[in-house]
C-alpha atoms as a PDB file:
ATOM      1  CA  UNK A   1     138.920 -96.541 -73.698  1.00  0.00           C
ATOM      2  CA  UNK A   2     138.641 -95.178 -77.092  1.00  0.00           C
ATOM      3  CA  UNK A   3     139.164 -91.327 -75.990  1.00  0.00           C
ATOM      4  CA  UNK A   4     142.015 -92.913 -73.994  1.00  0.00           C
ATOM      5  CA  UNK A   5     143.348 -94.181 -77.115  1.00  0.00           C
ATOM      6  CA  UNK A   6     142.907 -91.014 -79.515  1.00  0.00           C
ATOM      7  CA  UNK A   7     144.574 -88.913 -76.885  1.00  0.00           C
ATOM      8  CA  UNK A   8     147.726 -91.145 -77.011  1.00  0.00           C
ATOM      9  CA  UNK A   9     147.601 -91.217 -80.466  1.00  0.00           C
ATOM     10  CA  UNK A  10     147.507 -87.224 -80.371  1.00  0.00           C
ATOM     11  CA  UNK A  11     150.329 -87.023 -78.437  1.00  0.00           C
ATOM     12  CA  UNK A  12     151.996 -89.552 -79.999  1.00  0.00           C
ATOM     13  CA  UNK A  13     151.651 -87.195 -83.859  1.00  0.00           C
ATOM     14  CA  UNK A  14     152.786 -84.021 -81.951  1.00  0.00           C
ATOM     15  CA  UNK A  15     155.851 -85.767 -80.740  1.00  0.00           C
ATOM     16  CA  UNK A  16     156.768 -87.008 -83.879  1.00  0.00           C
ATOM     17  CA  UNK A  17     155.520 -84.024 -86.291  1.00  0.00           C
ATOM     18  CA  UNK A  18     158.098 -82.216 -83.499  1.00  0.00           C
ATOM     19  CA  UNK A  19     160.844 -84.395 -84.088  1.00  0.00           C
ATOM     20  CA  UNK A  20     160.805 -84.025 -87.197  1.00  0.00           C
ATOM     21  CA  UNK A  21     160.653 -80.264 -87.689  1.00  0.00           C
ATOM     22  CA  UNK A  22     163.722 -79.671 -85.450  1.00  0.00           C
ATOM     23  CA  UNK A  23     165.729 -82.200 -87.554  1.00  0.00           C
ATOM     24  CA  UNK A  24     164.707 -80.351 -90.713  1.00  0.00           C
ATOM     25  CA  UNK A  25     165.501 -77.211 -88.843  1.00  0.00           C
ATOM     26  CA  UNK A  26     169.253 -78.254 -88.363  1.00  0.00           C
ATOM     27  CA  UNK A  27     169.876 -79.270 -91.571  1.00  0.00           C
ATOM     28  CA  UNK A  28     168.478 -76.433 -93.070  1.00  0.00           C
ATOM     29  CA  UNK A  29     171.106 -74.588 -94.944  1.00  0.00           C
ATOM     30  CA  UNK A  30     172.145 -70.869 -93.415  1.00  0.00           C
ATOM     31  CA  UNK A  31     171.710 -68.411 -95.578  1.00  0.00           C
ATOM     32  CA  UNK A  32     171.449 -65.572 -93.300  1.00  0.00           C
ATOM     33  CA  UNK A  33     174.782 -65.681 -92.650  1.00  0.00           C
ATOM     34  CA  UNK A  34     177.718 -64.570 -94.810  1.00  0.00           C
ATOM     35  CA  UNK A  35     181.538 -65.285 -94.555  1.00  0.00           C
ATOM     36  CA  UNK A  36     183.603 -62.283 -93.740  1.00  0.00           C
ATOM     37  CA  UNK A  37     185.245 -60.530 -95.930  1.00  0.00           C
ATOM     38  CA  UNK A  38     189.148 -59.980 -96.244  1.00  0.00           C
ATOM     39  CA  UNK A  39     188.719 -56.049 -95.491  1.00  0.00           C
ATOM     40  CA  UNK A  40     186.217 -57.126 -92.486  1.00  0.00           C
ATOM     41  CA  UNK A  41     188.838 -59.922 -91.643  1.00  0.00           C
ATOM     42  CA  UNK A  42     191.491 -57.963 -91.682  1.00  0.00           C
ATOM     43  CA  UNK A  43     189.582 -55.136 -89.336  1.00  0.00           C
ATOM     44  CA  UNK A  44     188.151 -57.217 -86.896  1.00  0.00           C
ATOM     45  CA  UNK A  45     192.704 -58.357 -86.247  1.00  0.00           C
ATOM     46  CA  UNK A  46     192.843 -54.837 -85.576  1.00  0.00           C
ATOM     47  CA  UNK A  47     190.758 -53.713 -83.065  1.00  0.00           C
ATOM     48  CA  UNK A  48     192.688 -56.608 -81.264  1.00  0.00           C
ATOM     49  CA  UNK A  49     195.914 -54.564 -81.452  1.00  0.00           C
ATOM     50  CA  UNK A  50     196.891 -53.889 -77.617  1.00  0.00           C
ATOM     51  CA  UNK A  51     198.077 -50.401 -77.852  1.00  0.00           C
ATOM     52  CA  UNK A  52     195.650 -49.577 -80.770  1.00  0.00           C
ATOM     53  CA  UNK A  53     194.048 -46.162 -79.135  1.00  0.00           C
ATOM     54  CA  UNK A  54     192.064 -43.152 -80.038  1.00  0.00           C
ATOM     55  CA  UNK A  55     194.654 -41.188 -81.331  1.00  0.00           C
ATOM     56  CA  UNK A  56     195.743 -43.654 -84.373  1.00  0.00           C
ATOM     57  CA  UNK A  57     193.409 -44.705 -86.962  1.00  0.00           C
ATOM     58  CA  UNK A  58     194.568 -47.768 -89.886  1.00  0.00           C
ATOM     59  CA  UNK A  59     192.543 -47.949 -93.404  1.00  0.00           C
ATOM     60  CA  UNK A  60     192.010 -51.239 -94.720  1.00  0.00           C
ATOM     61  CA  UNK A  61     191.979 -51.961 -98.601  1.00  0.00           C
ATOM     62  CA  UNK A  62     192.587 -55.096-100.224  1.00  0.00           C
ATOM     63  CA  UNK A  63     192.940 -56.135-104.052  1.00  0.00           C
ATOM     64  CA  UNK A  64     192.764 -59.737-104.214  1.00  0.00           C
ATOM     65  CA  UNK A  65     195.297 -61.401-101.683  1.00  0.00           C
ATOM     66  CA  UNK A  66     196.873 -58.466-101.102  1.00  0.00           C
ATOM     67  CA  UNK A  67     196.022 -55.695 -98.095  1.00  0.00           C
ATOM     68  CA  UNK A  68     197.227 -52.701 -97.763  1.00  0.00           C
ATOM     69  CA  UNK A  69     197.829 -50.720 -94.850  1.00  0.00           C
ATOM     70  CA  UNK A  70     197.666 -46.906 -94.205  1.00  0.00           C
ATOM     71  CA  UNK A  71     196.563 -44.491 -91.881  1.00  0.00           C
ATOM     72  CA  UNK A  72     198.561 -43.070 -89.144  1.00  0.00           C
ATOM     73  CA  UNK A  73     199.640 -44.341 -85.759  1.00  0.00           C
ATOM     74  CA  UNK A  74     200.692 -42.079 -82.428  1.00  0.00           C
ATOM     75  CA  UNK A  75     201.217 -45.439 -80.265  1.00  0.00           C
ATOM     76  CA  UNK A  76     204.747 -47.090 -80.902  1.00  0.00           C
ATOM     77  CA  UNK A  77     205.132 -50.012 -82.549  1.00  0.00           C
ATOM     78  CA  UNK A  78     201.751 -50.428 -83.933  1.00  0.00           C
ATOM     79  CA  UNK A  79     202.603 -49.819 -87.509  1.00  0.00           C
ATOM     80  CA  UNK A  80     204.889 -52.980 -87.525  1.00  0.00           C
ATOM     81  CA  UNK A  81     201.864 -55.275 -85.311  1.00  0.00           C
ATOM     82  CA  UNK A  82     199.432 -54.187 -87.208  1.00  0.00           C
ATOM     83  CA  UNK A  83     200.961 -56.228 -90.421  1.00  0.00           C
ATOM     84  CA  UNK A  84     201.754 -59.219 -88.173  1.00  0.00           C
ATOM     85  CA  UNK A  85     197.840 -59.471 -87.199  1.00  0.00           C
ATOM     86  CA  UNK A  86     196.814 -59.017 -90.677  1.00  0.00           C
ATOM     87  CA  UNK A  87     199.768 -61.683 -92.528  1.00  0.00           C
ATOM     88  CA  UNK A  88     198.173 -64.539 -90.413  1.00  0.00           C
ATOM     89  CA  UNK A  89     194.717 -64.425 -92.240  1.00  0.00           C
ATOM     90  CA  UNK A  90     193.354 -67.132 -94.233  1.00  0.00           C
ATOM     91  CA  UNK A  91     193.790 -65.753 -97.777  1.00  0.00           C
ATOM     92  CA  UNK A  92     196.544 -63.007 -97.232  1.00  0.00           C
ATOM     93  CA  UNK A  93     199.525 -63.329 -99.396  1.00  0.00           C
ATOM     94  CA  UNK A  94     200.895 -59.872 -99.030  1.00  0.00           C
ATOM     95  CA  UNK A  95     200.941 -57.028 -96.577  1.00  0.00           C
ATOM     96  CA  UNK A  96     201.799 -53.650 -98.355  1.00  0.00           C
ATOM     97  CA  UNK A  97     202.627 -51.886 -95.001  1.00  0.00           C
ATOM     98  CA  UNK A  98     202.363 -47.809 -95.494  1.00  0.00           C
ATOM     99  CA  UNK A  99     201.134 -46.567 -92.254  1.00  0.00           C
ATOM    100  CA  UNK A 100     203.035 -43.038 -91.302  1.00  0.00           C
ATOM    101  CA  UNK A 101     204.261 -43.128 -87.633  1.00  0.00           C
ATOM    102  CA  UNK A 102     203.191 -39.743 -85.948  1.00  0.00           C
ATOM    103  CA  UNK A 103     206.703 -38.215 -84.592  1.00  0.00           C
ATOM    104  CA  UNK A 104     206.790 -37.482 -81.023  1.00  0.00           C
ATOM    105  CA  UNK A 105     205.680 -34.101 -79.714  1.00  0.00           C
ATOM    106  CA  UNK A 106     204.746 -32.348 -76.260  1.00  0.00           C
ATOM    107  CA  UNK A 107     202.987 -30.142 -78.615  1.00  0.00           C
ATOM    108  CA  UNK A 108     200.566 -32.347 -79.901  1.00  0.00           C
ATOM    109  CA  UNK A 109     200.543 -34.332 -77.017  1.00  0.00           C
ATOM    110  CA  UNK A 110     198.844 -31.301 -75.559  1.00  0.00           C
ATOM    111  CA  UNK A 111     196.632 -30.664 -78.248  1.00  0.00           C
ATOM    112  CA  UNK A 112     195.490 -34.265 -77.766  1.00  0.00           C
ATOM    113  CA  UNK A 113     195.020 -34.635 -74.160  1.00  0.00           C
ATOM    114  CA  UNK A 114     192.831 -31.337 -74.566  1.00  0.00           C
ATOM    115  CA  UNK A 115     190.788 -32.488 -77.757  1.00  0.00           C
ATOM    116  CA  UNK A 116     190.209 -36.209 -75.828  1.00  0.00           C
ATOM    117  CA  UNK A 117     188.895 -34.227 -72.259  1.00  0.00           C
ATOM    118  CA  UNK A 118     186.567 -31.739 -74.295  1.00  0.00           C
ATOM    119  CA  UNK A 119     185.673 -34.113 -76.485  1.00  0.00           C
ATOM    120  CA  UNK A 120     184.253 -36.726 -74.052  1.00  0.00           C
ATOM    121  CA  UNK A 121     182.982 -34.081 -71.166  1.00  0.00           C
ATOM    122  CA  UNK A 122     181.544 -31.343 -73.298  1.00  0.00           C
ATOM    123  CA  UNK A 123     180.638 -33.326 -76.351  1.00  0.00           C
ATOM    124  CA  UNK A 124     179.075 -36.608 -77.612  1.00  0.00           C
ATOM    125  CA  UNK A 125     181.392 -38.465 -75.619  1.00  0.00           C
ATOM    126  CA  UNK A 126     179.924 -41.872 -76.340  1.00  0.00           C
ATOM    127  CA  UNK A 127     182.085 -42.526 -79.593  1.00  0.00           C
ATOM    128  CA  UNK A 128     185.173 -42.298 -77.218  1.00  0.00           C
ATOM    129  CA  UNK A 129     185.172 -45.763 -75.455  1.00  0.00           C
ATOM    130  CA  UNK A 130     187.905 -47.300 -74.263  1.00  0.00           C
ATOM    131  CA  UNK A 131     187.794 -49.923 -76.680  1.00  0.00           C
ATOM    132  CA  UNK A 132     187.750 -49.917 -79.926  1.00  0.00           C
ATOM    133  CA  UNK A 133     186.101 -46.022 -80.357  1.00  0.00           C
ATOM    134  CA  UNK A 134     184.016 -45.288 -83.260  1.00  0.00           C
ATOM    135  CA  UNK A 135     186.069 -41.641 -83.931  1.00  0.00           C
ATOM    136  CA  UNK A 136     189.711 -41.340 -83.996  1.00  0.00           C
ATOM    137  CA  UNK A 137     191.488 -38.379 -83.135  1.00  0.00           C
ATOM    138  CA  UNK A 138     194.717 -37.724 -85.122  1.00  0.00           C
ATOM    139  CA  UNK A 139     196.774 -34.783 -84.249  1.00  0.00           C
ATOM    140  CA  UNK A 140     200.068 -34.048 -86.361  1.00  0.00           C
ATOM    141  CA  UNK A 141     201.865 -30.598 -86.492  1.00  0.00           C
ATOM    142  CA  UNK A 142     198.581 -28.819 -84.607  1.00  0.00           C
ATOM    143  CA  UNK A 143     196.615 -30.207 -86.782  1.00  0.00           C
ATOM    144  CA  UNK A 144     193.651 -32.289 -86.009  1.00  0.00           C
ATOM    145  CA  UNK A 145     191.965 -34.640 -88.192  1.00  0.00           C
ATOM    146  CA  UNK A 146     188.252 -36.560 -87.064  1.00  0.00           C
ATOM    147  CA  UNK A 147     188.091 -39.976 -88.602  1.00  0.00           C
ATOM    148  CA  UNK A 148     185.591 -42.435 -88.211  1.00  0.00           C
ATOM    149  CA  UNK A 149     181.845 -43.032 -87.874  1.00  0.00           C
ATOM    150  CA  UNK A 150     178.949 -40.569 -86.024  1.00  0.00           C
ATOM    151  CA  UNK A 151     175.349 -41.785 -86.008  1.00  0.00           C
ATOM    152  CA  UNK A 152     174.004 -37.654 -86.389  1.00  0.00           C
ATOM    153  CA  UNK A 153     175.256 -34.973 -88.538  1.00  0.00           C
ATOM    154  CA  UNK A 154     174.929 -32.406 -85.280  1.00  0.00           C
ATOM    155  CA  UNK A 155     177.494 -35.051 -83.700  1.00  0.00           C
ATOM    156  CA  UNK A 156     179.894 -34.452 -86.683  1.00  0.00           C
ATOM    157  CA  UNK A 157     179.424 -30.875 -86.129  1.00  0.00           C
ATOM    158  CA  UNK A 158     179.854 -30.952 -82.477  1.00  0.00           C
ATOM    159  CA  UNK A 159     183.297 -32.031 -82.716  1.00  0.00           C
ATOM    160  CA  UNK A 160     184.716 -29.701 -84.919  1.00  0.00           C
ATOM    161  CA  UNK A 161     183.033 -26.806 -83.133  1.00  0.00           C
ATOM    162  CA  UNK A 162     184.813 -28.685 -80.308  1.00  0.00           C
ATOM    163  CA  UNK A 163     188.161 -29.521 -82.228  1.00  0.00           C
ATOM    164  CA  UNK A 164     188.714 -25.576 -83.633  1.00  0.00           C
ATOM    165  CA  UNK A 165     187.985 -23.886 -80.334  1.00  0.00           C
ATOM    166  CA  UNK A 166     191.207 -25.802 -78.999  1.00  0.00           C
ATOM    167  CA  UNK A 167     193.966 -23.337 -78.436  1.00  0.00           C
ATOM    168  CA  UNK A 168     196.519 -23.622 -80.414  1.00  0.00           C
ATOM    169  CA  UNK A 169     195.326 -25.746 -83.387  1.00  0.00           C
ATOM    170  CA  UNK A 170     195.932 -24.926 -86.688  1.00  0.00           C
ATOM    171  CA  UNK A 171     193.047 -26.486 -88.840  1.00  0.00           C
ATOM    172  CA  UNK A 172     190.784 -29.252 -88.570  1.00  0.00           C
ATOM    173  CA  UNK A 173     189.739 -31.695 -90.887  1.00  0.00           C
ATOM    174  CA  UNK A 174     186.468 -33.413 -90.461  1.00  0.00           C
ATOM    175  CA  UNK A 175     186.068 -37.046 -92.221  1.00  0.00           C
ATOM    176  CA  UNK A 176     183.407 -38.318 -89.980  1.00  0.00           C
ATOM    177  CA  UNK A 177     181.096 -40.357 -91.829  1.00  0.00           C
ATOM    178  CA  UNK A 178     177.489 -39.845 -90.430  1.00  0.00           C
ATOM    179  CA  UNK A 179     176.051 -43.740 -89.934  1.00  0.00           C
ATOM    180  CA  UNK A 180     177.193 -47.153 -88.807  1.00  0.00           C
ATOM    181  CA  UNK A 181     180.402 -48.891 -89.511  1.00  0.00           C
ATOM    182  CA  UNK A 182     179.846 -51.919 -91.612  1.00  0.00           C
ATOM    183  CA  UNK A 183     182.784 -53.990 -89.810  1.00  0.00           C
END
């Protein structure tokens, strides 16, 4: 009877030493996790834009309330719903709006279609995904400029091996930055 007794009372201290760790557990304050920034607010709208695409690319910088907006766009109308995701955040008074609108161009429509193929079948293709890709390809005037994030320098060099043995291109401008984006 009494080893009867001691094993209910055994179970009976793991049950309640059990309880009360996962109560302590919940109210435990997290500290692992941080609140997002404005700039990482204001980036995470974006990559919601529906016609957002490889070929445009939007920089994010904020002083205070205020963002600002730049970059430049090939898809139409995405200058002017870029600012309406980004007036709608907790915390944004202003939205200083100076994205530059690539003008149309067979030319550079061209240039892109052929820097987008070689990129993705000859290249490190997987920074091209549909959604949300980690390098942008901006081509104005014949001119192509790589913006965005590689995880090896031979990827940045890749693609503007890649990018200057397009025909027709004038120059190339590489601002990859070799590691992870932080948004």
């Amino acid at each position: 009877m009494k080893k009867i007794t001691s094993v209910f009372a055994l179970i009976f201290t793991f049950a309640a030493l059990s309880v009360v760790g996962v109560t302590a557990q919940s109210f435990a304050p997290r500290s692992s996790v941080t609140p997002l920034t404005l700039e990482q607010k204001a980036n995470k709208e974006l990559r919601k834009l529906p016609r957002y695409s490889v070929f445009d690319h939007i920089v994010v910088s904020v002083n205070g309330s205020t963002v600002t907006l730049s970059g430049k766009v090939y898809s139409l109308g995405t200058k002017n719903q870029a600012a309406r995701f980004v007036v709608d955040i907790d915390g944004v008074s202003e939205v200083i709006n100076n994205i530059d609108e690539l003008p149309p161009s067979s030319f550079d429509d061209r240039i892109r279609r052929e820097a987008y193929r070689s990129f993705t079948s000859r290249g490190p293709g997987q920074y091209f995904s549909e959604i949300n890709p980690d390098v942008r390809i901006i081509v104005e005037g014949g001119r192509i400029t790589l913006e965005g994030f590689v995880y090896r320098k031979s990827d940045s060099d890749s693609l503007n091996i890649l990018a200057n043995s397009i025909n027709g291109v004038f120059q190339v401008t590489n601002n990859l930055v070799i590691g992870k984006r932080d948004y």
